[in-house]
Protein backbone atom coordinates (compact mmCIF):
# COMPACT_ATOMS: atom_id res chain seq x y z
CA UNK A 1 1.70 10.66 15.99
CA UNK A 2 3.11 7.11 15.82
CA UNK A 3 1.92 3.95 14.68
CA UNK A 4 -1.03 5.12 12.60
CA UNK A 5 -2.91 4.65 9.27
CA UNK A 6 -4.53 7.14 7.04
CA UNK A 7 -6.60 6.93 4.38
CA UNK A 8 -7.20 10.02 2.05
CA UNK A 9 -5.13 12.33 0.42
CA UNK A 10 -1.63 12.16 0.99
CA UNK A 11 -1.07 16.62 0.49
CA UNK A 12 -3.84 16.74 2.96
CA UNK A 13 -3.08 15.11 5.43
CA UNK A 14 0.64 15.89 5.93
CA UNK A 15 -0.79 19.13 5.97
CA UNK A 16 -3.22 18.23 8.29
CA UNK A 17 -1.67 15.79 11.15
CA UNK A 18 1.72 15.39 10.14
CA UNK A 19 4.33 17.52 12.16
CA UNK A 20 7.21 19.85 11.32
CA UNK A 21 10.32 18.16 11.90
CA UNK A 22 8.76 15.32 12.86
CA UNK A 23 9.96 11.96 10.42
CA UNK A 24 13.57 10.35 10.63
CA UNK A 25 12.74 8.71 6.88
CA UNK A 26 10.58 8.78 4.20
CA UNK A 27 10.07 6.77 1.61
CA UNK A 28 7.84 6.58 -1.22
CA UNK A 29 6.88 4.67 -3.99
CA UNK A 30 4.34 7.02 -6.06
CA UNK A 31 2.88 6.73 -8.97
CA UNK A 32 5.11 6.95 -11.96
CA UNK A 33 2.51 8.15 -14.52
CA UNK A 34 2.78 4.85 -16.66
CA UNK A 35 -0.96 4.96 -17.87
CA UNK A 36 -1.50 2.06 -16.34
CA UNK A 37 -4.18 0.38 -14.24
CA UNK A 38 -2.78 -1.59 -11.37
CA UNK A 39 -5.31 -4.14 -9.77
CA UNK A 40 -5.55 -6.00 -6.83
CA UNK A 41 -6.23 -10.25 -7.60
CA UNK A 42 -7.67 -12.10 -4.87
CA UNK A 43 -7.55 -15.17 -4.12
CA UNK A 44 -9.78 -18.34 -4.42
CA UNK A 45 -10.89 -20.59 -2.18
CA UNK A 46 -8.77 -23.16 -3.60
CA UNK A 47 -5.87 -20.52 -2.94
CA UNK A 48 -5.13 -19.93 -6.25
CA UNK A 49 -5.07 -16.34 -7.84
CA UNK A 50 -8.67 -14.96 -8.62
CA UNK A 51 -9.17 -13.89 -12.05
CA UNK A 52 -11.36 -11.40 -10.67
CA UNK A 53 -9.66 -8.09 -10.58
CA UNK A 54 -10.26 -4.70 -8.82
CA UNK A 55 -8.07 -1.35 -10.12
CA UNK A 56 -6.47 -0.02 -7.29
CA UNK A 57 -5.96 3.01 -8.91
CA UNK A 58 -5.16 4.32 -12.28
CA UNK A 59 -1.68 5.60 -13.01
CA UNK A 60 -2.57 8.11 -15.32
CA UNK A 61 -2.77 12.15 -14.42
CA UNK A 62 -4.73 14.66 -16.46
CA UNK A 63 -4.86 18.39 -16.48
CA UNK A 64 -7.58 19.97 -14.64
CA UNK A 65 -9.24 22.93 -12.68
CA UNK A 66 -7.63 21.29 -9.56
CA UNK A 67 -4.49 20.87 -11.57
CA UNK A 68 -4.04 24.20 -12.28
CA UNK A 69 -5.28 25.77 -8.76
CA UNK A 70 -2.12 23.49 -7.09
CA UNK A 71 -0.08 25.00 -9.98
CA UNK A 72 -0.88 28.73 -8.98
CA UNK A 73 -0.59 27.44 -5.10
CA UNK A 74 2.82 26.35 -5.65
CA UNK A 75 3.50 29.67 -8.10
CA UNK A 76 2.53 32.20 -5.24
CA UNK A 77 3.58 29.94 -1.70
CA UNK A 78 6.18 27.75 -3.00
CA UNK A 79 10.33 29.24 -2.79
CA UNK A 80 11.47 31.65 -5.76
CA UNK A 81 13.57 28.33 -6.86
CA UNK A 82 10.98 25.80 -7.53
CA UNK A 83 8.19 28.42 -8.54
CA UNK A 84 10.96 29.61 -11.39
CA UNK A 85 11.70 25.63 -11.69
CA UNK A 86 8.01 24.60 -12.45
CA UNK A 87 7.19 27.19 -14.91
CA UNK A 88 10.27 26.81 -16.86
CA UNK A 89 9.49 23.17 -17.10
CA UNK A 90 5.65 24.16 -17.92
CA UNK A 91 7.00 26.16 -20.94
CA UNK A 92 9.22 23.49 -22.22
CA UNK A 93 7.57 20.33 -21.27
CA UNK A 94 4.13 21.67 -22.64
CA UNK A 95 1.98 24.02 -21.32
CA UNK A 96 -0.99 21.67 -19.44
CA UNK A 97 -0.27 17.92 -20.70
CA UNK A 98 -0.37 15.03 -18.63
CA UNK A 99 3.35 15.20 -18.30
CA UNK A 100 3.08 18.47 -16.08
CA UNK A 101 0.36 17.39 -14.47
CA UNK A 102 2.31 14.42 -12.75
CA UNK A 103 5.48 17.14 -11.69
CA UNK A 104 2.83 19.29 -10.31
CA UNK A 105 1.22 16.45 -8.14
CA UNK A 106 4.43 15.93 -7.22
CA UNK A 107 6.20 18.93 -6.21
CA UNK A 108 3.73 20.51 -3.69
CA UNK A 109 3.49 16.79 -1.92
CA UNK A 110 7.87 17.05 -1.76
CA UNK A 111 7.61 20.76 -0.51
CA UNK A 112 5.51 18.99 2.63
CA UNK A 113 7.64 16.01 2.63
CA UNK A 114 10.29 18.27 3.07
CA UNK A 115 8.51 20.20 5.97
CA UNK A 116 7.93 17.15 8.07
CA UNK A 117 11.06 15.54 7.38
CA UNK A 118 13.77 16.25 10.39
CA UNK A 119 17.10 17.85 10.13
CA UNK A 120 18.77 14.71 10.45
CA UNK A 121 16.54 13.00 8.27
CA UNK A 122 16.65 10.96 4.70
CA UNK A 123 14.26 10.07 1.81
CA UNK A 124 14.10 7.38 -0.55
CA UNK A 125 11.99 8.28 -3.68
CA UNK A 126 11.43 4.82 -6.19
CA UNK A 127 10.75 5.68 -9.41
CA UNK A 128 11.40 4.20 -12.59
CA UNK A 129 13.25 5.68 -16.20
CA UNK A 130 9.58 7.10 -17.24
CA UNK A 131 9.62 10.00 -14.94
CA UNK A 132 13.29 9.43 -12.81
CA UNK A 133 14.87 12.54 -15.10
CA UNK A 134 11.88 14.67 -14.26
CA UNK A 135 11.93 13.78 -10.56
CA UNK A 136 14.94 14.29 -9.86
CA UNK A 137 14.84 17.83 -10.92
CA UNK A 138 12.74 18.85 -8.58
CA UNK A 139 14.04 17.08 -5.94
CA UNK A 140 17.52 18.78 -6.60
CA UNK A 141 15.38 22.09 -6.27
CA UNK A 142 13.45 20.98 -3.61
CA UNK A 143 16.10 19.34 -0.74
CA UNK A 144 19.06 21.23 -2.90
CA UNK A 145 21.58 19.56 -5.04
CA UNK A 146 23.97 19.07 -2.05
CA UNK A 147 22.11 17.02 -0.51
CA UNK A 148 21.47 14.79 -3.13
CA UNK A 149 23.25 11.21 -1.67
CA UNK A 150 22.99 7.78 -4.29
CA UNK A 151 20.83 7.66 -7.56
CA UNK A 152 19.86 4.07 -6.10
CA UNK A 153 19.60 1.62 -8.68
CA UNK A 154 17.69 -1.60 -7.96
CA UNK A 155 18.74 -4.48 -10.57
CA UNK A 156 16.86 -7.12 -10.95
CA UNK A 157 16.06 -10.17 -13.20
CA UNK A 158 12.91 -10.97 -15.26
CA UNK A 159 11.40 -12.94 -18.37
CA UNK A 160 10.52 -11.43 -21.27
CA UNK A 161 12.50 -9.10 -23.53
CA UNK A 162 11.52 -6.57 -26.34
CA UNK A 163 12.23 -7.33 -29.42
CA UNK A 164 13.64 -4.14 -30.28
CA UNK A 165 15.21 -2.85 -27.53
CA UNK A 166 17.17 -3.58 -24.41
CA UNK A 167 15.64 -5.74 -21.74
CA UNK A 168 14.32 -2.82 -18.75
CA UNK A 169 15.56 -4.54 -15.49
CA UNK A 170 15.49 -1.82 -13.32
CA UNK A 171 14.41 1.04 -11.14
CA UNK A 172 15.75 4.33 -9.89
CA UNK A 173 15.70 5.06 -6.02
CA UNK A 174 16.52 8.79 -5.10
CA UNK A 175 18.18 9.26 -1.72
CA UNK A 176 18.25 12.83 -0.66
CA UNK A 177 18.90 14.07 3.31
CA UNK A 178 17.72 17.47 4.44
CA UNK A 179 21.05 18.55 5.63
CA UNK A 180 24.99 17.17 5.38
CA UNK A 181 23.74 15.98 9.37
CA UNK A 182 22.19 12.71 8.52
CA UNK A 183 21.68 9.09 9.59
CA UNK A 184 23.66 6.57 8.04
CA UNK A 185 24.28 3.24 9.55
CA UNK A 186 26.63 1.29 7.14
CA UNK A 187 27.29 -1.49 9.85
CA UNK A 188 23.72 -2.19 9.47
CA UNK A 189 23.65 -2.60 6.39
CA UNK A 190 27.04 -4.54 5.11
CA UNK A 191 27.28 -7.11 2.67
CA UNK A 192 29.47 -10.44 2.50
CA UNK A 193 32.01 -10.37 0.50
CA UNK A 194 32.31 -12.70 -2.26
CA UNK A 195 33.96 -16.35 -1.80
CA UNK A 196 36.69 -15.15 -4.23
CA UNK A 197 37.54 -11.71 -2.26
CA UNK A 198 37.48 -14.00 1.05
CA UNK A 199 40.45 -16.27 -0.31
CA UNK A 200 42.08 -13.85 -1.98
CA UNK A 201 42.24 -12.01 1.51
CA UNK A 202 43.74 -15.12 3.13
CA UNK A 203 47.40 -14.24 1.23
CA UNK A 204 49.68 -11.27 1.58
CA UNK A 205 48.26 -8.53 -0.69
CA UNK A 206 51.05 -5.96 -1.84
CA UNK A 207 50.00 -2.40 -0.04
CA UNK A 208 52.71 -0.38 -1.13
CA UNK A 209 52.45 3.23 -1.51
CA UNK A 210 55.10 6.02 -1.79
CA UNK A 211 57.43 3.29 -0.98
CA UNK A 212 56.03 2.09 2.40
CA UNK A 213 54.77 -1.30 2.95
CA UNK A 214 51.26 -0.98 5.10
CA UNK A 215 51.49 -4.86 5.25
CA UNK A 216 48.06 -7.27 4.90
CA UNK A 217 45.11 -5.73 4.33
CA UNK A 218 42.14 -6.85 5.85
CA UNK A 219 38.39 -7.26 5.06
CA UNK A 220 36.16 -5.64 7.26
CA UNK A 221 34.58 -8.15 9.44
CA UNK A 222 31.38 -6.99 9.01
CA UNK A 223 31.08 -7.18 5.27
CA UNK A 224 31.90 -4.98 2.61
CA UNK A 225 30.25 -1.54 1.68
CA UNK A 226 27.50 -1.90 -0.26
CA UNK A 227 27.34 -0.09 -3.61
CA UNK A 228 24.84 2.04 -5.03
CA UNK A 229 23.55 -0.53 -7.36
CA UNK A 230 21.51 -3.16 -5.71
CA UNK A 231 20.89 -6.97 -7.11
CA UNK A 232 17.29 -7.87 -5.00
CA UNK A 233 15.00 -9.59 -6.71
CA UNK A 234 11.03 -9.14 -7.06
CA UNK A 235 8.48 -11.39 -5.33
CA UNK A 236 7.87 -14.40 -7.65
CA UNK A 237 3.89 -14.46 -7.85
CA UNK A 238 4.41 -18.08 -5.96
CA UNK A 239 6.62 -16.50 -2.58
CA UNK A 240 5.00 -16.72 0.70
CA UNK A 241 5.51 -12.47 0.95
CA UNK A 242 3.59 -12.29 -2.26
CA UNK A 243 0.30 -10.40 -1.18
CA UNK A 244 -1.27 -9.88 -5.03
CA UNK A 245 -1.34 -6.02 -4.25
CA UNK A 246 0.27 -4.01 -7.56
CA UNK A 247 3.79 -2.56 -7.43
CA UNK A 248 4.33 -4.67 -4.35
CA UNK A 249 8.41 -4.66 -3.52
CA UNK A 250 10.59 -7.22 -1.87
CA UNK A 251 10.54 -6.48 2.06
CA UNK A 252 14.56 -6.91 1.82
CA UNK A 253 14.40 -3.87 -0.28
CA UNK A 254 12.66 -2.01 2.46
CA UNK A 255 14.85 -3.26 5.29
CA UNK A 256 18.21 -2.23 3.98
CA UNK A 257 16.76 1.24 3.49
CA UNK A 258 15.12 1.24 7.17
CA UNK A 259 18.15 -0.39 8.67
CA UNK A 260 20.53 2.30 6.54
CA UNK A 261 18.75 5.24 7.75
CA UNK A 262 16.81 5.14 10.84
CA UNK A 263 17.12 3.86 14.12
CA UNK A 264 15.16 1.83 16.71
CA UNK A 265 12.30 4.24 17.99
CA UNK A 266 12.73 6.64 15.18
CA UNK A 267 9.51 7.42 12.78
CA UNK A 268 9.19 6.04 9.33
CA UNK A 269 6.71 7.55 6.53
CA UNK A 270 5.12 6.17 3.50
CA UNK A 271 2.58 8.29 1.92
CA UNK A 272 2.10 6.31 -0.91
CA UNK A 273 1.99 2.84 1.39
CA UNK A 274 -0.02 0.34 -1.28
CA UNK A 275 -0.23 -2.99 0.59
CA UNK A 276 1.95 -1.73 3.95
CA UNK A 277 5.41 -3.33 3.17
CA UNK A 278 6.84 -0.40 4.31
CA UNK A 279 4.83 -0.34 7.55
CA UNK A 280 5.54 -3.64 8.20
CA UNK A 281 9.22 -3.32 7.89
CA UNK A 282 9.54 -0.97 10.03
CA UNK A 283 7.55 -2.85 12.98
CA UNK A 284 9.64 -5.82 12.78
CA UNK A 285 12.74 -3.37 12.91
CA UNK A 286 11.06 -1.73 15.81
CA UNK A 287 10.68 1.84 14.47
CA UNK A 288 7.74 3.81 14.69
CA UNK A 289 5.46 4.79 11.55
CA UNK A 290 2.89 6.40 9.53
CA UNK A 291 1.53 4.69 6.33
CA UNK A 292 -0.84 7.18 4.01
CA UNK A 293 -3.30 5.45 1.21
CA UNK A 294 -6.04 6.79 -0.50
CA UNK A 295 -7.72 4.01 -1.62
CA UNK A 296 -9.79 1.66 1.17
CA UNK A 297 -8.62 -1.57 -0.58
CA UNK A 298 -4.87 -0.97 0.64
CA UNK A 299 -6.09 0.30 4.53
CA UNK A 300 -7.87 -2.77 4.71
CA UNK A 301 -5.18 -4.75 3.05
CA UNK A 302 -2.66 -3.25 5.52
CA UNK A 303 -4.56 -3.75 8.90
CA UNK A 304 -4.99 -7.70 7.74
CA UNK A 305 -1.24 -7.93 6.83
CA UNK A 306 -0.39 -6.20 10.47
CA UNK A 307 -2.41 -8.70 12.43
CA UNK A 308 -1.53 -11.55 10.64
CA UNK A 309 2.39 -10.56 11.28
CA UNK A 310 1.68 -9.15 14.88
CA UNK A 311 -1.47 -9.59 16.55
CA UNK A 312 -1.35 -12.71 18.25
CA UNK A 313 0.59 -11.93 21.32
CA UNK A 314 1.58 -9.07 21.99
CA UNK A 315 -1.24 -8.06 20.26
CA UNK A 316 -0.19 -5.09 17.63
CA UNK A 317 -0.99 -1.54 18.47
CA UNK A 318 -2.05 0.99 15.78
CA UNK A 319 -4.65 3.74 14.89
CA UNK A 320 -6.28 4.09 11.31
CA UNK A 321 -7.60 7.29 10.64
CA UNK A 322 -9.62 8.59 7.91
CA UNK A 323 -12.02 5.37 8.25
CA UNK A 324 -15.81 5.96 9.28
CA UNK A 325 -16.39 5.23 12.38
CA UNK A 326 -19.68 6.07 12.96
CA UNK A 327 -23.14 6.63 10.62
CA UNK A 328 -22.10 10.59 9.67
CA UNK A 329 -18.92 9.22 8.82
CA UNK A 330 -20.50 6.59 6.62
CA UNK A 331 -22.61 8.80 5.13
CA UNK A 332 -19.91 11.10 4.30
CA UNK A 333 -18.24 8.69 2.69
CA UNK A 334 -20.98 6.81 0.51
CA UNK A 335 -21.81 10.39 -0.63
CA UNK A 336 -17.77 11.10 -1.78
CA UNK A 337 -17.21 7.79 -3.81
CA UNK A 338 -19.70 4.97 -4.01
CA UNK A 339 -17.11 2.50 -4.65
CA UNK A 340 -14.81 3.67 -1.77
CA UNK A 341 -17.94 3.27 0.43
CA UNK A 342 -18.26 -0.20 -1.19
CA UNK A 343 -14.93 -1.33 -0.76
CA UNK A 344 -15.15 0.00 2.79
CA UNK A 345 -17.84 -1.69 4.13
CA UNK A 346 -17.58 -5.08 2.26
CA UNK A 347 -13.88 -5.07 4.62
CA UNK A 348 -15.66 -5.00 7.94
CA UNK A 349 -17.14 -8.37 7.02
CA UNK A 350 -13.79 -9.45 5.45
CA UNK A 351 -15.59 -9.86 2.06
CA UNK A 352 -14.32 -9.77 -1.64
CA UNK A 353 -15.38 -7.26 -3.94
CA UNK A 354 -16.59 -8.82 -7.07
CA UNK A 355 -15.18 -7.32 -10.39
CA UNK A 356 -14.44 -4.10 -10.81
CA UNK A 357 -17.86 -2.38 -10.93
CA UNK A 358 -16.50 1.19 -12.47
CA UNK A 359 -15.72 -1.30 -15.69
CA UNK A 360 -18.13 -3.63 -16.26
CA UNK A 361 -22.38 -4.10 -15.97
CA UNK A 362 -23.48 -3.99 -12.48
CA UNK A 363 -24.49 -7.62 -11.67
CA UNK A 364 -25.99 -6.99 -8.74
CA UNK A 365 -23.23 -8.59 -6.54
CA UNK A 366 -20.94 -6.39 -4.82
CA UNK A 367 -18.55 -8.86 -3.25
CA UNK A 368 -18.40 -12.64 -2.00
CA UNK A 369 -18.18 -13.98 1.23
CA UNK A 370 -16.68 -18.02 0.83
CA UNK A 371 -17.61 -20.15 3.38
CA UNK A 372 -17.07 -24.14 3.68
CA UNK A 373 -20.12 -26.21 3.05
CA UNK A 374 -18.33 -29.70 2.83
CA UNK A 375 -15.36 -31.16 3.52
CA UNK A 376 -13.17 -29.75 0.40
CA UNK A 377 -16.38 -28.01 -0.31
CA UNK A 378 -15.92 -24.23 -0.24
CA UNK A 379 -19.24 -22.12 -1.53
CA UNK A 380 -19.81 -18.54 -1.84
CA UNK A 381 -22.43 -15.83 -0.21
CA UNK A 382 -23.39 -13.56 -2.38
CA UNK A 383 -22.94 -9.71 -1.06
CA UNK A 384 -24.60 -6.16 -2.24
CA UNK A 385 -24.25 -2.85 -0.32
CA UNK A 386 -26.92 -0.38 -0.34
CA UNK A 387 -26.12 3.20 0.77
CA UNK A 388 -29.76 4.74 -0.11
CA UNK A 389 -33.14 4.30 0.23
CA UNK A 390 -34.02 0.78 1.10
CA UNK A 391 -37.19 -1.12 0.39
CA UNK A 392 -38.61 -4.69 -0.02
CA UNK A 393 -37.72 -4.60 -3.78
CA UNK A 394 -33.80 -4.95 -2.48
CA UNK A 395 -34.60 -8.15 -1.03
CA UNK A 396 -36.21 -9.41 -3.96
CA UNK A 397 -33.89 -8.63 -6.28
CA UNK A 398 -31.00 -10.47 -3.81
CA UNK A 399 -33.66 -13.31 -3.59
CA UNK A 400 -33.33 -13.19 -7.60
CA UNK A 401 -29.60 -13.01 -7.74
CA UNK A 402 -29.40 -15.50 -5.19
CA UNK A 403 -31.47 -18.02 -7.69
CA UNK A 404 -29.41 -17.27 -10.61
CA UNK A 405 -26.13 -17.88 -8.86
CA UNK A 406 -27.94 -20.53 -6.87
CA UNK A 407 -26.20 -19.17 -3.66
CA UNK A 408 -27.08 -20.91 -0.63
CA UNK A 409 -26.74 -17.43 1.58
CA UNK A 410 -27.49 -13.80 0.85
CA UNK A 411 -26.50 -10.59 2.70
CA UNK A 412 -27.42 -7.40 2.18
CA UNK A 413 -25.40 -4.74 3.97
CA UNK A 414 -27.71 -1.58 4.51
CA UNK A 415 -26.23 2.33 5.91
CA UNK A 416 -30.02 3.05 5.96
CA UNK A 417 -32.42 0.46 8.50
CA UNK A 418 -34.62 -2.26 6.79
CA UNK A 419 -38.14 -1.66 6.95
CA UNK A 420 -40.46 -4.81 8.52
CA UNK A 421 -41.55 -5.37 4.72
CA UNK A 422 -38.24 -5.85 4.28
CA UNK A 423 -37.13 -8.31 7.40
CA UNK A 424 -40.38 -10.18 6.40
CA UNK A 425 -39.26 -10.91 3.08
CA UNK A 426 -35.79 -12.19 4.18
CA UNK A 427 -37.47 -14.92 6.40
CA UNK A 428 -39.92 -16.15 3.17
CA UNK A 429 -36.59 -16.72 2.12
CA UNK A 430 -35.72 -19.61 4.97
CA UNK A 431 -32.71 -21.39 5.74
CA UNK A 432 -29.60 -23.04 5.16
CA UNK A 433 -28.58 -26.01 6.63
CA UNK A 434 -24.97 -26.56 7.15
CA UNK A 435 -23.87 -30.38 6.57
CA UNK A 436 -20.79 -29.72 8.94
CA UNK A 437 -22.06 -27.73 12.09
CA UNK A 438 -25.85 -29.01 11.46
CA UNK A 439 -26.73 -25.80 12.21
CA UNK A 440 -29.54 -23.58 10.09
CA UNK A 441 -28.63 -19.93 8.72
CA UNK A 442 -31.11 -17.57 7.43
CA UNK A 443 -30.75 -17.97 3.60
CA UNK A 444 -31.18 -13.53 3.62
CA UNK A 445 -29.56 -11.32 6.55
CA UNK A 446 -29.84 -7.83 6.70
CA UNK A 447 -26.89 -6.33 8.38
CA UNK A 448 -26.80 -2.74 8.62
CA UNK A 449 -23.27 -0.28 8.98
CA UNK A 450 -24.73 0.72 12.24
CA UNK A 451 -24.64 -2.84 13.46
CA UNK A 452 -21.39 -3.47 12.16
CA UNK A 453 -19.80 -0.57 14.42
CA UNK A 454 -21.36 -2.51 17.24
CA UNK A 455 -19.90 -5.62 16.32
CA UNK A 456 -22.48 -7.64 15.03
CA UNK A 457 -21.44 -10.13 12.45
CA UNK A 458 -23.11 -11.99 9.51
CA UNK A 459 -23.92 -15.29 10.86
CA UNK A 460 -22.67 -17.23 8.17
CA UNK A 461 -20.59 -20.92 8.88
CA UNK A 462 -17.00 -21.10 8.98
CA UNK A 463 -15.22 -18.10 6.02
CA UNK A 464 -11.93 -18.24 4.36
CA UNK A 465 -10.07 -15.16 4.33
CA UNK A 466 -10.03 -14.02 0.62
CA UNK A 467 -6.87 -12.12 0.53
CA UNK A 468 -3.48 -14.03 0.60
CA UNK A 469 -2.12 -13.70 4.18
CA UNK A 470 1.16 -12.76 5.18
CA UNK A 471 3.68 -14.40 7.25
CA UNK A 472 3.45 -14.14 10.81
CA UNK A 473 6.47 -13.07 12.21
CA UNK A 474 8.21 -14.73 15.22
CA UNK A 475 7.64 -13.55 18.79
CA UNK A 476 11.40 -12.59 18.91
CA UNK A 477 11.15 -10.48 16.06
CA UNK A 478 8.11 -8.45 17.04
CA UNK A 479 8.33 -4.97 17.71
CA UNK A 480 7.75 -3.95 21.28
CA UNK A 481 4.87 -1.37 21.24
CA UNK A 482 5.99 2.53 22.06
């Protein structure tokens, strides 16, 4: 399977769709058990950063039932090594703290990243000094301590410093193959050699050993051999490639580790793929890949990034799986996690989501859609999702929020049909008159999830896109699709 997007669970689907000796790389960026929340910040009209922001996901594992069935799974399926491994650690680290919840997350998901990964293959784990030591562990137990290749460290510079301790400027990248047969293409990845080494190199060098003279030494034309300490710096919050998605890294990062240790063809992984860097990498490199997310706010950030970089011509080629695509899968998902079902279907009208609703009162706006009313003059539709039930009352109560915000247009986005009541009430509402297109819009629309799989759209004027777009990439530079 090539080219693809899923969103879920990471353990289930490798277990589900994902191969035997089937990736050339992997890499991954988990969670590093920080206790932090990581949110996504949208932008504004004006293109400025929103204030508004929605957690991705929280950072922080706990012990539970399900923590302590994977423990037993790994106990009686996992090898003798890591079973004896994880319980040693359980009875020194603590016996069900937050700690060993993380290393359990973790080692059943590298026992399948080890499955899929081929003979020949590599994979780059980025993690940081919280949970590096821990990590690596079980990696050395996992992929064996032969195969362990670099402890990667990515340096970098920053404002701010403790006041009490050293500034922290950088992360750990583990680079593990699954046997001594792996791919490693230096040439691809050589740096230039300093000004200094270049005319230093233009003189006679001595090169005298056991008393022969091997003469001038020379500098590799392609560049010098990069060392296992790398000086790439993060995306300033003002860069072009900054996309405002949390624990988003430098695309150079990416492409000396996709360039290092995979070929043209060959399948890249990221099971942890945030906003798609990864992904998008390894299109422009023209590899093949599979990008994993469990949250809908990075699938949909993904598929935008992808056509913005590719889809004009030749238009970009890629499945997403795990998405609804019709009403059962809808109403699957609205019955699994509200807000997933939120998030989900304010993306197929390319909406906001307004505040993070698992924090804060519910307001009864779900998301934004900004449209241009003026010249310079950007306003905003207000959004709400309903995934029960629907009656007249809903309409009402948009009409209300509607006056409160005083919102020229409402929509309300329904997996259940309207009733006539309810269509009736929308038109009381009338109509908006556009000062650019002269056109009039119905002030409430009812747009329902099964009309949005057949392609029906709000009709709303002219809407600005409210994530930050990526760069397209030049035609040259596009991968051609396998």
């Amino acid at each position: 399977m090539q080219n693809t997007l899923f969103y879920g669970d990471n353990l289930k689907i490798l277990k589900e769709y994902i191969l035997t000796n089937s990736i050339d790389l992997i890499y991954l960026d988990p969670p590093f058990n920080s206790k932090a929340d990581y949110n996504v910040l949208f932008k504004e009209p004006t293109g400025a950063l929103s204030k508004a922001q929605i957690t991705a996901f929280e950072d922080t594992w706990h012990w539970t039932d399900e923590t302590e069935k994977t423990f037993k799974n790994i106990v009686d399926e996992a090898p003798a090594d890591v079973v004896e491994m994880m319980r040693s650690l359980r009875k020194f680290v603590g016996q069900k703290n937050d700690v060993i919840a993380y290393i359990t997350m973790m080692c059943v998901r590298l026992l399948e990243l080890k499955r899929v990964l081929k003979d020949t293959g590599t994979i780059y784990l980025h993690c940081d000094p919280t949970a590096s030591h821990y990590i690596k562990l079980l990696m050395d137990v996992i992929f064996g301590k032969n195969n362990f290749r670099n402890e990667i460290v990515w340096c970098y510079r920053g404002a701010g410093y403790p006041k009490h301790d050293f500034g922290r400027r950088h992360d750990i990248i583990l680079r593990y193959s699954k046997t001594s047969n792996y791919i490693f293409n230096l040439d691809e990845v050589r740096e230039e050699y300093a000004e200094a080494t270049k005319e230093r190199f233009k003189h006679y060098i001595g090169n005298i050993r056991g008393g022969k003279d091997f003469g001038i030494q020379q500098l590799h034309p392609l560049g010098k051999q990069p060392d296992d300490w790398w000086q790439i710096q993060p995306i300033a919050p003002s860069a072009k490639e900054r996309l405002s998605y949390p624990t988003q890294k430098p695309e150079a990062l990416l492409e000396r580790i996709v360039k290092a240790s995979s070929n043209e063809g060959e399948v890249v992984l990221d099971p942890f793929c945030g906003c798609g860097t990864t992904v998008a990498v390894a299109h422009k490199l023209k590899r093949n890949w599979i990008g994993i997310d469990i949250t809908h706010l990075a699938i949909n950030a993904i598929k935008l990034r992808l056509n913005k970089m590719f889809g004009i011509v030749p238009k970009i080629d890629f499945k997403v799986i795990g998405e609804p695509d019709d009403l059962e899968g809808a109403r699957e998902l609205s019955s699994h996690n509200r807000y997933q079902f939120q998030w989900w279907a304010l993306s197929l009208i390319n909406a906001r989501p307004y505040k993070d609703k698992k924090r804060g009162a519910d307001t009864g706006i779900d998301g934004y859609i900004y449209f241009t009313h003026e010249k310079d003059i950007v306003r905003p539709a207000i959004v709400q999702v309903k995934r029960g039930n629907v009656s007249v009352k809903d309409i009402r109560e948009l009409g209300h929020v509607m006056d409160r915000e005083e919102a020229d247009l409402g929509l309300l986005i329904t997996l259940e049909s309207p009733t006539k009541q309810m269509k009736s009430e929308a038109v009381i509402k009338g109509f908006y008159n556009s000062p650019i297109s002269k056109r009039d819009y119905p002030k409430i629309q009812i747009v329902t999830i099964e009309e949005l799989f057949a392609g029906v759209k709000p009709n709303v004027p002219t809407t600005i896109s409210p994530y930050k777009e990526a760069k397209p990439v030049s035609r040259e530079n596009r991968k051609l699709d396998i």
